[in-house]
C-alpha atoms as a PDB file:
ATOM      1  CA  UNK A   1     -36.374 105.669 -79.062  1.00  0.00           C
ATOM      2  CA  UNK A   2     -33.683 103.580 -77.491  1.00  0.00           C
ATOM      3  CA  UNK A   3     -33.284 104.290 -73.644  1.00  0.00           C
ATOM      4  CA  UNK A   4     -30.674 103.590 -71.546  1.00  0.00           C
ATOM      5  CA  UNK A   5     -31.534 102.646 -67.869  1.00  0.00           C
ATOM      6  CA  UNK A   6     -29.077 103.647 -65.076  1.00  0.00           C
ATOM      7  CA  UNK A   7     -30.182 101.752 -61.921  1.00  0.00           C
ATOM      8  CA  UNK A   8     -30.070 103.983 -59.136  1.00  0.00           C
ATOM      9  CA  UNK A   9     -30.239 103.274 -55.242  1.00  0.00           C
ATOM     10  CA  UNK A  10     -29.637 106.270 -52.798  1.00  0.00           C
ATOM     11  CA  UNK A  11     -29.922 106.496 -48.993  1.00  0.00           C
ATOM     12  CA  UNK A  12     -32.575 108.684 -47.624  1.00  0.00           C
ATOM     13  CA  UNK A  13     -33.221 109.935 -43.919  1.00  0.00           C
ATOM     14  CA  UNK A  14     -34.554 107.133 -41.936  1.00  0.00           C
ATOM     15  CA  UNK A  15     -32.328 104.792 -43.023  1.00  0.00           C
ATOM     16  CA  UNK A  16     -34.245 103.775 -46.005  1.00  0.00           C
ATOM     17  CA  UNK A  17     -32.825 103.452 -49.284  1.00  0.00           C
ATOM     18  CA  UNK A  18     -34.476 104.610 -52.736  1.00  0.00           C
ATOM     19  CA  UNK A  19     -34.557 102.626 -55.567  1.00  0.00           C
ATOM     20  CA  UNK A  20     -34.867 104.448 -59.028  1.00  0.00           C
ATOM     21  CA  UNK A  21     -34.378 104.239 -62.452  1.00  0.00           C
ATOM     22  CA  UNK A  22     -33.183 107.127 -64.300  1.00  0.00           C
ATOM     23  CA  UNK A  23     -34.165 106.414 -68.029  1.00  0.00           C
ATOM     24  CA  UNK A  24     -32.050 108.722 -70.889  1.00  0.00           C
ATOM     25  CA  UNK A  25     -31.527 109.071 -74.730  1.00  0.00           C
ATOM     26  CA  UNK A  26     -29.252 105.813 -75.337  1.00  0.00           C
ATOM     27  CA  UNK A  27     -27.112 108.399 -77.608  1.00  0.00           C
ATOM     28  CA  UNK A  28     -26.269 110.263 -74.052  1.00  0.00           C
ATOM     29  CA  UNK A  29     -23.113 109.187 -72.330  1.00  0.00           C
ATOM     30  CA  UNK A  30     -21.927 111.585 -70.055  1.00  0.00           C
ATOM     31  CA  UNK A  31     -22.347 110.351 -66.481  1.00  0.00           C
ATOM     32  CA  UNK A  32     -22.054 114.123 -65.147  1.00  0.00           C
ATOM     33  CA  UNK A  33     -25.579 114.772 -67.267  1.00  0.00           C
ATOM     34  CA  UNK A  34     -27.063 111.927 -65.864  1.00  0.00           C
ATOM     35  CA  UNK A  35     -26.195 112.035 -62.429  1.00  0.00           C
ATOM     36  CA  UNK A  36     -27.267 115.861 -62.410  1.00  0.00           C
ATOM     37  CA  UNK A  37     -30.884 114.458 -63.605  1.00  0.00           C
ATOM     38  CA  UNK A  38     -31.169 112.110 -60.409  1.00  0.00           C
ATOM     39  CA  UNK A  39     -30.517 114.651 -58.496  1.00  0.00           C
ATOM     40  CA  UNK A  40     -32.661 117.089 -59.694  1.00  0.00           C
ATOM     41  CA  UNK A  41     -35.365 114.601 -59.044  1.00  0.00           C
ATOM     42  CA  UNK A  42     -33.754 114.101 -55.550  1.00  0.00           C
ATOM     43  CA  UNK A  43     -34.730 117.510 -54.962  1.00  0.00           C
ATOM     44  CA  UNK A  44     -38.042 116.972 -55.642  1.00  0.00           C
ATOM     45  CA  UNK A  45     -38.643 114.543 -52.793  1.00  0.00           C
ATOM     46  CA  UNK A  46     -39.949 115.940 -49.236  1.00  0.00           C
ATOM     47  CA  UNK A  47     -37.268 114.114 -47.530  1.00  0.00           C
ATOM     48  CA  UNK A  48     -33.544 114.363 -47.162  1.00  0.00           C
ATOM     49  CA  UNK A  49     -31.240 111.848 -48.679  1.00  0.00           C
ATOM     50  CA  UNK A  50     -27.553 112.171 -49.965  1.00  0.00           C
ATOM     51  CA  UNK A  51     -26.613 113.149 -53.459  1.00  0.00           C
ATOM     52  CA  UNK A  52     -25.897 110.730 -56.513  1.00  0.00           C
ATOM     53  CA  UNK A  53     -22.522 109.721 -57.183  1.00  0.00           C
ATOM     54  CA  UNK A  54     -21.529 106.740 -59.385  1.00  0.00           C
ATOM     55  CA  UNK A  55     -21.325 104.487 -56.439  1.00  0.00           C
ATOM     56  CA  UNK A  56     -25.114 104.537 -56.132  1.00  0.00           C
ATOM     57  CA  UNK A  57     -25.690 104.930 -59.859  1.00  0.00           C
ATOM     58  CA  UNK A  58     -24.875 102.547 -62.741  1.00  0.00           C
ATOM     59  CA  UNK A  59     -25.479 101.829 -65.992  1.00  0.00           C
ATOM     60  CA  UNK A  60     -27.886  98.862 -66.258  1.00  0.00           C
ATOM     61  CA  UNK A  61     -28.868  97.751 -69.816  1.00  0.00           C
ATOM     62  CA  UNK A  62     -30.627  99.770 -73.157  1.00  0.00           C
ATOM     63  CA  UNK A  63     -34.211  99.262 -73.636  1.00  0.00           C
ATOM     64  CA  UNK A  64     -36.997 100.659 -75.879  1.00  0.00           C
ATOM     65  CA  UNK A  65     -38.993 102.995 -74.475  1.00  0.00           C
ATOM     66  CA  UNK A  66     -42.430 103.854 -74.942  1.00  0.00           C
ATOM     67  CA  UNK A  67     -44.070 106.732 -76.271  1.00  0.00           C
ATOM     68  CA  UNK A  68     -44.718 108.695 -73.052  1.00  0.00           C
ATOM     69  CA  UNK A  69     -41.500 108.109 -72.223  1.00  0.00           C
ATOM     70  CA  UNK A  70     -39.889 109.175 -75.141  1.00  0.00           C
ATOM     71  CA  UNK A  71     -41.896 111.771 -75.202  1.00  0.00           C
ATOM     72  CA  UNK A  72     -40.795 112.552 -71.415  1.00  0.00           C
ATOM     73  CA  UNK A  73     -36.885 112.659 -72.217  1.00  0.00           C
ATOM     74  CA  UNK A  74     -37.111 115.054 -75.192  1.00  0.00           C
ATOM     75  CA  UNK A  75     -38.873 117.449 -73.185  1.00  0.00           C
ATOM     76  CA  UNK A  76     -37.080 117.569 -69.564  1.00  0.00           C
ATOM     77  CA  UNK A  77     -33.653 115.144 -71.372  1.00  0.00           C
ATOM     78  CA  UNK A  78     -34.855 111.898 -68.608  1.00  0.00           C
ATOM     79  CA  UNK A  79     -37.392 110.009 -66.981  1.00  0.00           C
ATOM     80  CA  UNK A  80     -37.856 108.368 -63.965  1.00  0.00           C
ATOM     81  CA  UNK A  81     -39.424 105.090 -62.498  1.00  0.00           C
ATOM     82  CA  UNK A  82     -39.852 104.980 -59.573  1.00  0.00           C
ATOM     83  CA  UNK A  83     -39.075 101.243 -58.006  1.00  0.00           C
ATOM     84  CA  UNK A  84     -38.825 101.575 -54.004  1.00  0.00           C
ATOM     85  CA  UNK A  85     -39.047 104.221 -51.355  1.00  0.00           C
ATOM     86  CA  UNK A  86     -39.520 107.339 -53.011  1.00  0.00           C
ATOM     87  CA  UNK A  87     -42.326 108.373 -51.779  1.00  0.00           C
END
């Protein structure tokens, strides 16, 4: 499957920031969707932090994924790495 990789950075209390990658179907476009799946992880976290917007979300580049993550996005629709300060 070909991914696409939105590069994701969002402050969090503390002043840290988090650094993410939110990885979807390359065939999905609609930066609403996406957004709404960084945020959902957000929400996961046991720490405060603002919500996802486009200005901390981008589109980076496509990639191909590998089979736990494919296998990842066509059961929840996304994956996530983790990169910096989400834990």
């Amino acid at each position: 499957m070909k991914v696409s990789v939105w590069d994701t950075y969002v402050k969090r209390e503390g002043g840290l920031v988090m650094h993410f990658d939110i990885l979807v179907d390359s065939k999905l476009t609609d930066e609403t969707t996406i957004f709404d799946f960084g945020n959902n992880y957000i929400k996961t976290k046991s720490f405060n932090s603002e919500d996802l917007t486009s200005k901390e979300c981008a589109f980076c580049h496509i990639e191909n994924a590998s089979e736990l993550v494919t296998k990842e996005i066509e059961t929840t629709g996304y994956y996530i790495i983790e990169m910096e300060n989400c834990n």
